[in-house]
N, C-alpha and C. Protein backbone atom coordinates (compact mmCIF):
# COMPACT_ATOMS: atom_id res chain seq x y z
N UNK A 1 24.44 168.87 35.48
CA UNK A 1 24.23 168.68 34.07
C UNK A 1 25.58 168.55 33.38
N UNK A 2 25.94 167.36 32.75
CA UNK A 2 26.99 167.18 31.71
C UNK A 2 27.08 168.26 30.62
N UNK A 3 27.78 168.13 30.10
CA UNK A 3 28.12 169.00 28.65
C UNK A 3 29.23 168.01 27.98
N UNK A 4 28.74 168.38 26.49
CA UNK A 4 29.49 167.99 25.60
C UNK A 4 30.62 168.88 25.14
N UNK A 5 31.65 168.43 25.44
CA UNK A 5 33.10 168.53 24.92
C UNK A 5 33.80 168.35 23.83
N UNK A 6 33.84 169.28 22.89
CA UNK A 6 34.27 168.61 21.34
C UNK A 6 36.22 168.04 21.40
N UNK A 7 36.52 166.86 21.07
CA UNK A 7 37.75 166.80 21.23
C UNK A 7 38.53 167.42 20.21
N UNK A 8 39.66 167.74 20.15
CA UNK A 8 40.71 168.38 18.85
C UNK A 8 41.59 167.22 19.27
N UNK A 9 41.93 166.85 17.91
CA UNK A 9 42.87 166.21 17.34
C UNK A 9 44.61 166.00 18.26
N UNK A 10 45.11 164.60 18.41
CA UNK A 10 46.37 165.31 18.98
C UNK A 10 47.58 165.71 18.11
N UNK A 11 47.19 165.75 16.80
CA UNK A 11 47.95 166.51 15.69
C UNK A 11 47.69 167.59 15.71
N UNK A 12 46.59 168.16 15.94
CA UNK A 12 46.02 169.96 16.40
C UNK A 12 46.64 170.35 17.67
N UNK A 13 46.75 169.30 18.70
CA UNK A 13 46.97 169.85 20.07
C UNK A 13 48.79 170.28 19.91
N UNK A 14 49.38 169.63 19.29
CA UNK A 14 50.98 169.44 19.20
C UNK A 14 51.66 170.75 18.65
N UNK A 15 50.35 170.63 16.94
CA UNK A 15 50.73 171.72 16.24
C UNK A 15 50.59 173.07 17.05
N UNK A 16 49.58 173.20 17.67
CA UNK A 16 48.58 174.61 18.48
C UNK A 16 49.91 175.03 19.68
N UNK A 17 50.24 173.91 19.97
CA UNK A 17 51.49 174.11 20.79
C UNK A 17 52.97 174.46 20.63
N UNK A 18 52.78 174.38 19.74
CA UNK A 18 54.40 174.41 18.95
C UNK A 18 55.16 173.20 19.69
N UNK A 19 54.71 172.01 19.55
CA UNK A 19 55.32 171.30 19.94
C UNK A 19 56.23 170.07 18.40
N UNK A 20 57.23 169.91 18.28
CA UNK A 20 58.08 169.40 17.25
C UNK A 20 57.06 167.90 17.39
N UNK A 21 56.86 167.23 15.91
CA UNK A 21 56.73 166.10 15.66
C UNK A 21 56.68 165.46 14.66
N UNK A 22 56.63 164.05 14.34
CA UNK A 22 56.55 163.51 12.85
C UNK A 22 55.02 162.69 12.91
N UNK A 23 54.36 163.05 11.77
CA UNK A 23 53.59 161.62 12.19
C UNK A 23 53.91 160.62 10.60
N UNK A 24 53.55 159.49 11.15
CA UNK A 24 53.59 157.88 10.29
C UNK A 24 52.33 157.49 10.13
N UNK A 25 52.29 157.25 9.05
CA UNK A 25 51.34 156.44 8.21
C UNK A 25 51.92 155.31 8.02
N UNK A 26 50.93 154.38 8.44
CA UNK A 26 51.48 152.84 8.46
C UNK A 26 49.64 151.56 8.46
N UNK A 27 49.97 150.49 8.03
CA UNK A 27 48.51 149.89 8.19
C UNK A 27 48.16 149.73 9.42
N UNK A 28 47.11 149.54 9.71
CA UNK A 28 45.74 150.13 11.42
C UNK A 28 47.12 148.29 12.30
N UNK A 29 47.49 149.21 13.08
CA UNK A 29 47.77 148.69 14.22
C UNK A 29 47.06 148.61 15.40
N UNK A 30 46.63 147.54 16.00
CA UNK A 30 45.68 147.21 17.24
C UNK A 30 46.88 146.59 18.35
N UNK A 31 47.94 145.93 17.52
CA UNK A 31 48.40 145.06 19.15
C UNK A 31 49.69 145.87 18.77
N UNK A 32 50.90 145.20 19.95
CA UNK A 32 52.61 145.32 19.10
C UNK A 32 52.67 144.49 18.44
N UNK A 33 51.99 143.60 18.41
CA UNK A 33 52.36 142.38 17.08
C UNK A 33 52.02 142.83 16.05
N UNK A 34 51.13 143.96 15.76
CA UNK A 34 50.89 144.47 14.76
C UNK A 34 51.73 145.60 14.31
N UNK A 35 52.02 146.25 15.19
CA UNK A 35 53.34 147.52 15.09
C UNK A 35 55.04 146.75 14.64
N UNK A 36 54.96 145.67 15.16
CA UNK A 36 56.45 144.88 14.92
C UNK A 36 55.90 144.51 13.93
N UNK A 37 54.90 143.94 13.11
CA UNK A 37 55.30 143.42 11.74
C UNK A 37 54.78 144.00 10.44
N UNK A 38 54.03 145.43 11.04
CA UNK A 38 53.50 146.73 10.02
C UNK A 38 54.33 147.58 9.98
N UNK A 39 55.41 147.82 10.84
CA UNK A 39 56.38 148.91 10.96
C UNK A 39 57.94 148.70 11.20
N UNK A 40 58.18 149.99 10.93
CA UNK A 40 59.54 149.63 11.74
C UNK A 40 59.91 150.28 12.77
N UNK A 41 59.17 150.61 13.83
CA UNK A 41 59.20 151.39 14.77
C UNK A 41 60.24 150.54 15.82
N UNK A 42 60.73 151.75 16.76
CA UNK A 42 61.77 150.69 17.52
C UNK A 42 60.39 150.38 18.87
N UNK A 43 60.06 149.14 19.45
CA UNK A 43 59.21 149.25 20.25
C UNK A 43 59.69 149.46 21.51
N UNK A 44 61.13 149.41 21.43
CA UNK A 44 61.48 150.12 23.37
C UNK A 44 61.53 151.45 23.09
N UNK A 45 61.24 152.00 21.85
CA UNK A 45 60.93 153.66 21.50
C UNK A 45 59.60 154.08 21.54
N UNK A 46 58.91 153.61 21.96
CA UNK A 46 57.68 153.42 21.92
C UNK A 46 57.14 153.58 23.64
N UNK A 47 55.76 154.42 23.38
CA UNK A 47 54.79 154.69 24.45
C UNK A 47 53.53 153.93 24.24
N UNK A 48 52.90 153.08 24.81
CA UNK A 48 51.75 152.63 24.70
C UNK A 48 51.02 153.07 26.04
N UNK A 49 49.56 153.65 24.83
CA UNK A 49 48.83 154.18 26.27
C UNK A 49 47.49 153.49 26.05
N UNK A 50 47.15 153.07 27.22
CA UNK A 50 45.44 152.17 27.36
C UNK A 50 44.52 153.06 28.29
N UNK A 51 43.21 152.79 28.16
CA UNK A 51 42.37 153.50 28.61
C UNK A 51 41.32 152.78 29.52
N UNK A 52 41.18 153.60 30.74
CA UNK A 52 39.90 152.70 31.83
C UNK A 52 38.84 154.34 32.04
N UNK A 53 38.03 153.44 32.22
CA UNK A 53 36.44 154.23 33.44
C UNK A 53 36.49 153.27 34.52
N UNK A 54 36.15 154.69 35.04
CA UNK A 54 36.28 153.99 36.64
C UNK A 54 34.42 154.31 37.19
N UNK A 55 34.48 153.77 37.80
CA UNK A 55 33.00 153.71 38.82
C UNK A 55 32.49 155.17 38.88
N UNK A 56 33.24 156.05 39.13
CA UNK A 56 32.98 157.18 39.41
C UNK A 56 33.28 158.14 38.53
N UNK A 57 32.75 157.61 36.73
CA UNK A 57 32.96 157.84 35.45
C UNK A 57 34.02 159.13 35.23
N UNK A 58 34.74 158.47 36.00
CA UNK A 58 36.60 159.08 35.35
C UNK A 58 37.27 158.39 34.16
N UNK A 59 37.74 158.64 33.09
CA UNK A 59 38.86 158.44 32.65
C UNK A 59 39.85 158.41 33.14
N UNK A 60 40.77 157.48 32.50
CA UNK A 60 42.01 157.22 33.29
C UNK A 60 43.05 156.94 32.07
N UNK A 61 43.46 157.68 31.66
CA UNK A 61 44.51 157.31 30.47
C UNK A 61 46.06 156.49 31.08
N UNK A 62 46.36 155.78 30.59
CA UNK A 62 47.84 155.18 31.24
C UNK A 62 49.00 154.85 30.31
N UNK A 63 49.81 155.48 30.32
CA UNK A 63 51.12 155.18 29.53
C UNK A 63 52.47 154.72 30.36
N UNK A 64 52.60 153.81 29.60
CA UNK A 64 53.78 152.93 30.04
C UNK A 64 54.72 152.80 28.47
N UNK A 65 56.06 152.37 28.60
CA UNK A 65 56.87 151.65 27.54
C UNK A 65 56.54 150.92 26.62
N UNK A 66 56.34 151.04 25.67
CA UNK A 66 55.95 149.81 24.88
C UNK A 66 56.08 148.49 25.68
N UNK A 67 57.09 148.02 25.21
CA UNK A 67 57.12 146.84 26.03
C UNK A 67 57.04 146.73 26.75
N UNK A 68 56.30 147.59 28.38
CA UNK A 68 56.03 146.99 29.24
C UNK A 68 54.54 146.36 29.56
N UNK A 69 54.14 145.64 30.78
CA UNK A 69 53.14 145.52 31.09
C UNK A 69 52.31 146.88 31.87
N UNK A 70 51.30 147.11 32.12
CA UNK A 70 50.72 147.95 32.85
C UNK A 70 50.21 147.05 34.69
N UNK A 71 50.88 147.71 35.60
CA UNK A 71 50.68 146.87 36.79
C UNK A 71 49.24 147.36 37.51
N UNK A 72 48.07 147.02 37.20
CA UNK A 72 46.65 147.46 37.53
C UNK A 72 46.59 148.03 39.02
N UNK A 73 46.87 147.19 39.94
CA UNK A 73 47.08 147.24 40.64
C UNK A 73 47.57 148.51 41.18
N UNK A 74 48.62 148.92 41.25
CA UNK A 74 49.94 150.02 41.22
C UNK A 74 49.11 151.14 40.42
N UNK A 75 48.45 150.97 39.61
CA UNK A 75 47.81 152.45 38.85
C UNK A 75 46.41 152.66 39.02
N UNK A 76 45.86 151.82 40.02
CA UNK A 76 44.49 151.94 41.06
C UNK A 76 44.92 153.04 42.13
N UNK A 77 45.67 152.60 42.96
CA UNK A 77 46.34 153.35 43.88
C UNK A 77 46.40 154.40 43.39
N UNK A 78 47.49 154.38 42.40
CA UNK A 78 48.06 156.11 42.33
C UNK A 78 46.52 156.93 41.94
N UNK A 79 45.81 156.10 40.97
CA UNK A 79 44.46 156.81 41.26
C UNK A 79 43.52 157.21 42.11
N UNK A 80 43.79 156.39 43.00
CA UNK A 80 42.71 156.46 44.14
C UNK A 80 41.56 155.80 44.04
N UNK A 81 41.47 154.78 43.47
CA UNK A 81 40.47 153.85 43.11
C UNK A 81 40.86 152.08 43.69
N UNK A 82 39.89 151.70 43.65
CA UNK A 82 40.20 149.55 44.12
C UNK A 82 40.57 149.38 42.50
N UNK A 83 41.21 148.46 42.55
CA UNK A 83 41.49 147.56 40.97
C UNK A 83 40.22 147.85 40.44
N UNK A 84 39.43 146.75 41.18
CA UNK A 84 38.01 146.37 40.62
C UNK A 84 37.46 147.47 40.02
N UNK A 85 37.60 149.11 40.52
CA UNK A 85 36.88 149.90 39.84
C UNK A 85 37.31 150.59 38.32
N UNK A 86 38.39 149.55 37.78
CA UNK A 86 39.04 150.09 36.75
C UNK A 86 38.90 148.93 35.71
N UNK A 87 38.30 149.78 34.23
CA UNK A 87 37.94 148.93 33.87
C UNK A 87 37.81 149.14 32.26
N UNK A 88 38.39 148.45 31.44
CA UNK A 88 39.06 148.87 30.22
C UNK A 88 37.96 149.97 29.34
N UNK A 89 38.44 151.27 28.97
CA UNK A 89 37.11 152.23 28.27
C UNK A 89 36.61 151.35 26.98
N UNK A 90 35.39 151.93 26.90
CA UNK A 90 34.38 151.47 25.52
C UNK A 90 35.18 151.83 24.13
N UNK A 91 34.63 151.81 23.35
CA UNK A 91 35.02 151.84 21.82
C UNK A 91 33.73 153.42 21.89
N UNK A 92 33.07 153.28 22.73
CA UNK A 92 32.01 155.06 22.83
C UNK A 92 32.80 156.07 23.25
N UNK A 93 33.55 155.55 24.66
CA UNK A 93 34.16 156.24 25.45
C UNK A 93 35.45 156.95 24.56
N UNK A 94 36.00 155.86 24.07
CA UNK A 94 37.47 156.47 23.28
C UNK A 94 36.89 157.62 22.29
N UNK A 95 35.54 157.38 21.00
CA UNK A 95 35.07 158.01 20.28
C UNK A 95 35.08 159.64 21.41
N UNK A 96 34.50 159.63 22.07
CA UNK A 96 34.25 161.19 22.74
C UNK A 96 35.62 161.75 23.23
N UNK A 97 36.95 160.92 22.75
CA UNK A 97 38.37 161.68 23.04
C UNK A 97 38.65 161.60 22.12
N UNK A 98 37.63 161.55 20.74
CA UNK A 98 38.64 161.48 19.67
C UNK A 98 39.48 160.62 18.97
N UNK A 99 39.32 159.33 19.63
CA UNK A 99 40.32 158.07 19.42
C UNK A 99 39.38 157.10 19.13
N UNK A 100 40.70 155.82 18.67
CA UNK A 100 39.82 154.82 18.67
C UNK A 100 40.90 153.41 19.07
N UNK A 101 39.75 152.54 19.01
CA UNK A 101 41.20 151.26 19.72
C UNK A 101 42.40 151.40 17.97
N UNK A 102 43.09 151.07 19.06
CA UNK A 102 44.92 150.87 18.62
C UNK A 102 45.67 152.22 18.30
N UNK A 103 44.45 153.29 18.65
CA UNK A 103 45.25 154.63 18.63
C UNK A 103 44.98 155.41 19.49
N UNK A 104 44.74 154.83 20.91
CA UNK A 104 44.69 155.69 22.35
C UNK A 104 46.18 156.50 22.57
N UNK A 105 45.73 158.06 22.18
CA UNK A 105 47.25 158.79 22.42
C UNK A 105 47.13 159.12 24.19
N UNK A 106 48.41 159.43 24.05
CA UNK A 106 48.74 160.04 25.45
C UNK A 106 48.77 162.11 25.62
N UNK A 107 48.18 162.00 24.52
CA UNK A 107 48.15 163.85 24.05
C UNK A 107 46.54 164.37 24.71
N UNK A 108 46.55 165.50 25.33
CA UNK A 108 45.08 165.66 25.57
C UNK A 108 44.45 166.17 24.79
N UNK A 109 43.38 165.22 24.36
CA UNK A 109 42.38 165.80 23.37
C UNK A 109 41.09 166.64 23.98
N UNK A 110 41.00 167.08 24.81
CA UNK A 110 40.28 167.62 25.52
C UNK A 110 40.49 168.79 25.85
N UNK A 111 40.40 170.12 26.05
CA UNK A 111 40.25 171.35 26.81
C UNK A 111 40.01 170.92 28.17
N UNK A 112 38.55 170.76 28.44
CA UNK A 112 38.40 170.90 29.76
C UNK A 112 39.00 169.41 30.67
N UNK A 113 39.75 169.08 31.08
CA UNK A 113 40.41 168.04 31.44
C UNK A 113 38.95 167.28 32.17
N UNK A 114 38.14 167.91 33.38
CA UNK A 114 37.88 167.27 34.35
C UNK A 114 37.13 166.18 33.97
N UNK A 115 37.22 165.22 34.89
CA UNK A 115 37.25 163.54 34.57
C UNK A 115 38.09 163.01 34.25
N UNK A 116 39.29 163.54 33.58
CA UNK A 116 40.53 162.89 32.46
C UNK A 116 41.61 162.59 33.04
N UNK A 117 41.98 161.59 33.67
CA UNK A 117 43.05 161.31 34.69
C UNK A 117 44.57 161.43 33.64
N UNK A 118 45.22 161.92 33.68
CA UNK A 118 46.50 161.04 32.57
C UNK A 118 47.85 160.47 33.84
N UNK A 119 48.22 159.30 33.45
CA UNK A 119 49.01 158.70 34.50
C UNK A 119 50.43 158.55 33.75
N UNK A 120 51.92 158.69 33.58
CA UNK A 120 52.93 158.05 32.90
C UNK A 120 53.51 157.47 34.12
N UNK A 121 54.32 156.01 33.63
CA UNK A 121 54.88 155.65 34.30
C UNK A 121 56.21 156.35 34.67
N UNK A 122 56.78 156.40 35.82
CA UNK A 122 57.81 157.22 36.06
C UNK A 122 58.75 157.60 35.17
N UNK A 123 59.25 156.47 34.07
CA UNK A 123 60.58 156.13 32.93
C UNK A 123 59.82 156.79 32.44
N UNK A 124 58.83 157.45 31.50
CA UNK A 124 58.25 157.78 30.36
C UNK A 124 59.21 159.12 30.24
N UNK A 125 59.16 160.36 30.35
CA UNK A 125 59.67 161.65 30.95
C UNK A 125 61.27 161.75 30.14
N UNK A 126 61.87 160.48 30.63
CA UNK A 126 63.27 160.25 30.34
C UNK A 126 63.87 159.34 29.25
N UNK A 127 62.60 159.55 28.18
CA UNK A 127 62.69 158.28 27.01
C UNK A 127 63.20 158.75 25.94
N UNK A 128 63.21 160.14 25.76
CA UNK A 128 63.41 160.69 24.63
C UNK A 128 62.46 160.75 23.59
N UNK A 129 63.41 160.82 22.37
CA UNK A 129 62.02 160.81 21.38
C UNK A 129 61.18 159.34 21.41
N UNK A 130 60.12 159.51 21.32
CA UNK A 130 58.94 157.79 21.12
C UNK A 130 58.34 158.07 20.46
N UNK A 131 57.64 157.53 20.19
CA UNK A 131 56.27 156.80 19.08
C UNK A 131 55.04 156.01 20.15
N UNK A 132 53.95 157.15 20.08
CA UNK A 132 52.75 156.98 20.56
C UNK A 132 51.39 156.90 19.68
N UNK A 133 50.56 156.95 20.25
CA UNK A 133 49.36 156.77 19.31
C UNK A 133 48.81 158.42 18.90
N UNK A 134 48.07 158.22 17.74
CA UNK A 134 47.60 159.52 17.30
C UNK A 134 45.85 159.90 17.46
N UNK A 135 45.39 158.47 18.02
CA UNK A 135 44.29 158.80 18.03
C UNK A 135 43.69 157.66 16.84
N UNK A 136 44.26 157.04 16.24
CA UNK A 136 43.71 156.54 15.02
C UNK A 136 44.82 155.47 14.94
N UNK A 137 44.41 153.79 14.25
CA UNK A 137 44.71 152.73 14.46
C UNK A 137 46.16 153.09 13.34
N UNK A 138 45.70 154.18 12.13
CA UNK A 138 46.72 153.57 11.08
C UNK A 138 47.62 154.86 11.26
N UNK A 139 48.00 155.83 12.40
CA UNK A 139 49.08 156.63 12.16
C UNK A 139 49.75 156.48 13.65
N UNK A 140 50.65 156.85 13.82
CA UNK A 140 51.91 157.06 14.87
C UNK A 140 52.05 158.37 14.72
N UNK A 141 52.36 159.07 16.39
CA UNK A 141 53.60 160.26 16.21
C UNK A 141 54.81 159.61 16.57
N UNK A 142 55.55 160.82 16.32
CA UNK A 142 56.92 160.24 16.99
C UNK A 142 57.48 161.69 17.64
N UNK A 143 57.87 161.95 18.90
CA UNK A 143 57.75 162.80 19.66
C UNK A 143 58.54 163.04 21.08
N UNK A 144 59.21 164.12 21.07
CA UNK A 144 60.13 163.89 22.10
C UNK A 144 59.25 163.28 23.83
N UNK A 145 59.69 162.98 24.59
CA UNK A 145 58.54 162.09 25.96
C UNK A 145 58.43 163.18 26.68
N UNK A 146 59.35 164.07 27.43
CA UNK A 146 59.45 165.29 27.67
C UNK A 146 58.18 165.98 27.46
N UNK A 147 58.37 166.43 26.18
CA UNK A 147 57.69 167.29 25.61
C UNK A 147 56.09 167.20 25.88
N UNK A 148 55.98 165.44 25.41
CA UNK A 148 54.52 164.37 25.79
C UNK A 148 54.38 165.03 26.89
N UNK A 149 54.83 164.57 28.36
CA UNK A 149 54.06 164.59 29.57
C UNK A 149 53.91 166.42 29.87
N UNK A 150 54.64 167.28 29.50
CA UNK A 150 54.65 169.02 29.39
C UNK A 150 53.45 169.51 28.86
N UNK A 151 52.65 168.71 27.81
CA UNK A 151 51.48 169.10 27.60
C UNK A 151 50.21 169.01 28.61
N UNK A 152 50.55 168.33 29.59
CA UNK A 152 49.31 167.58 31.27
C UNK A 152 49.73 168.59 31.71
N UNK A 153 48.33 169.61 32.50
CA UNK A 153 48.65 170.48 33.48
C UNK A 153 48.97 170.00 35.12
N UNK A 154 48.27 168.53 35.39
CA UNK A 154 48.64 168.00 36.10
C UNK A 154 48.71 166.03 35.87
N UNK A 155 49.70 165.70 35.51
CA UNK A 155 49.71 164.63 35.17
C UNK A 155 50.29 163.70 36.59
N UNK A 156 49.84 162.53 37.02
CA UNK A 156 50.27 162.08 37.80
C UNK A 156 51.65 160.89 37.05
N UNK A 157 52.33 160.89 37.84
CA UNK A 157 53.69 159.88 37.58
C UNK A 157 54.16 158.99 38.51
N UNK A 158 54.47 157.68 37.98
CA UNK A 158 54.29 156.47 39.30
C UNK A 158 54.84 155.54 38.40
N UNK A 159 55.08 154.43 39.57
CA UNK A 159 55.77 153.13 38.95
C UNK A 159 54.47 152.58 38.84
N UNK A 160 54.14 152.14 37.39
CA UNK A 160 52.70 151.55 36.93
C UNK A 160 53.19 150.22 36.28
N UNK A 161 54.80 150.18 35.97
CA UNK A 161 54.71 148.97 35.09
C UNK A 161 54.84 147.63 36.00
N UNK A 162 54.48 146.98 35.56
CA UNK A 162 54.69 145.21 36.27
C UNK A 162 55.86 144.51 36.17
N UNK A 163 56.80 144.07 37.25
CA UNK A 163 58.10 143.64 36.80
C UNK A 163 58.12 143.01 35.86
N UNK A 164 59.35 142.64 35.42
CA UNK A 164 59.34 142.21 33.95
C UNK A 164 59.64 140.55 34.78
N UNK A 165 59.11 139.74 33.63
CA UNK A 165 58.85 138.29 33.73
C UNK A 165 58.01 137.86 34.60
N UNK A 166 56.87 138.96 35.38
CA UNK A 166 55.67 138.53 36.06
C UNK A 166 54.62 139.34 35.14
N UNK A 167 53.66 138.17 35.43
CA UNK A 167 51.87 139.10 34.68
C UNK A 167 51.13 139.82 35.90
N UNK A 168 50.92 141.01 35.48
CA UNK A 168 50.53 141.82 36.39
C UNK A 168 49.19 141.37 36.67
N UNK A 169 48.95 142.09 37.82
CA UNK A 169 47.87 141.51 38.58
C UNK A 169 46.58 142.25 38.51
């Protein structure tokens, strides 16, 4: 039998933690084309995190660099899943973490993790302060990366991004 999980906020989770942050108010960002010409965020300061279900109704949160690509492939594996079983989350799915598209954070909104994969790409850790999602299209945190992946009791870390000047596969 499932149970319902109420999510908290990742402005609750940060604060609850004593973890340092700013957040930004800015208009609902969905792409970086929307963050580069709604903001002034630096985007190699920047964490972008996307969201899959997998076959075997896991979450799979994934953060990479702003500017990078996410290499599907490469973050199947580290999951333990085929590509094929990964597969971008619903606009339902994000709602039950609390989020919504263009503000998939990398903060856990969840207590009970299980199902909740969180993946950073190896560089994330060593970025310093960034700017991730809050859960919501029209705010940003901005937040040491450190600090980000310290909140996962077990977060996996891997080379997820796709070389640069190839489309990942």
């Amino acid at each position: 039998m499932s149970r319902h999980i109420e999510p908290v906020s990742p402005v609750a989770v940060l604060t609850t933690r004593g973890v340092p942050f700013r957040l930004h108010e800015h208009s609902p960002a969905l792409t970086v084309a929307d963050l580069r010409s709604g903001t002034d965020f630096c985007i190699e300061r920047s964490v972008k995190t996307l969201a899959f279900s997998t076959r075997d109704d896991r979450i799979v949160l994934a953060a990479v660099p702003g500017p990078a690509k996410v290499h599907y492939a490469a973050l199947a594996v580290l999951v333990g899943v085929r590509r094929a079983d990964l597969r971008p989350s619903t606009p339902e799915v994000l709602a039950g973490l609390g989020m919504e598209p263009g503000g998939i954070s990398p903060i856990p909104t969840l207590s009970d993790h299980d199902g909740l994969v969180m993946v950073f790409d190896e560089s994330v850790p060593s970025l310093g302060p960034i700017f991730c999602g809050s859960g919501s299209a029209h705010q940003t945190i901005e937040v040491g990366a450190d600090a980000l992946v310290g909140l996962w009791k077990e977060p996996l870390l891997g080379v997820i991004t796709a070389p640069p000047n190839r489309t990942a596969p």
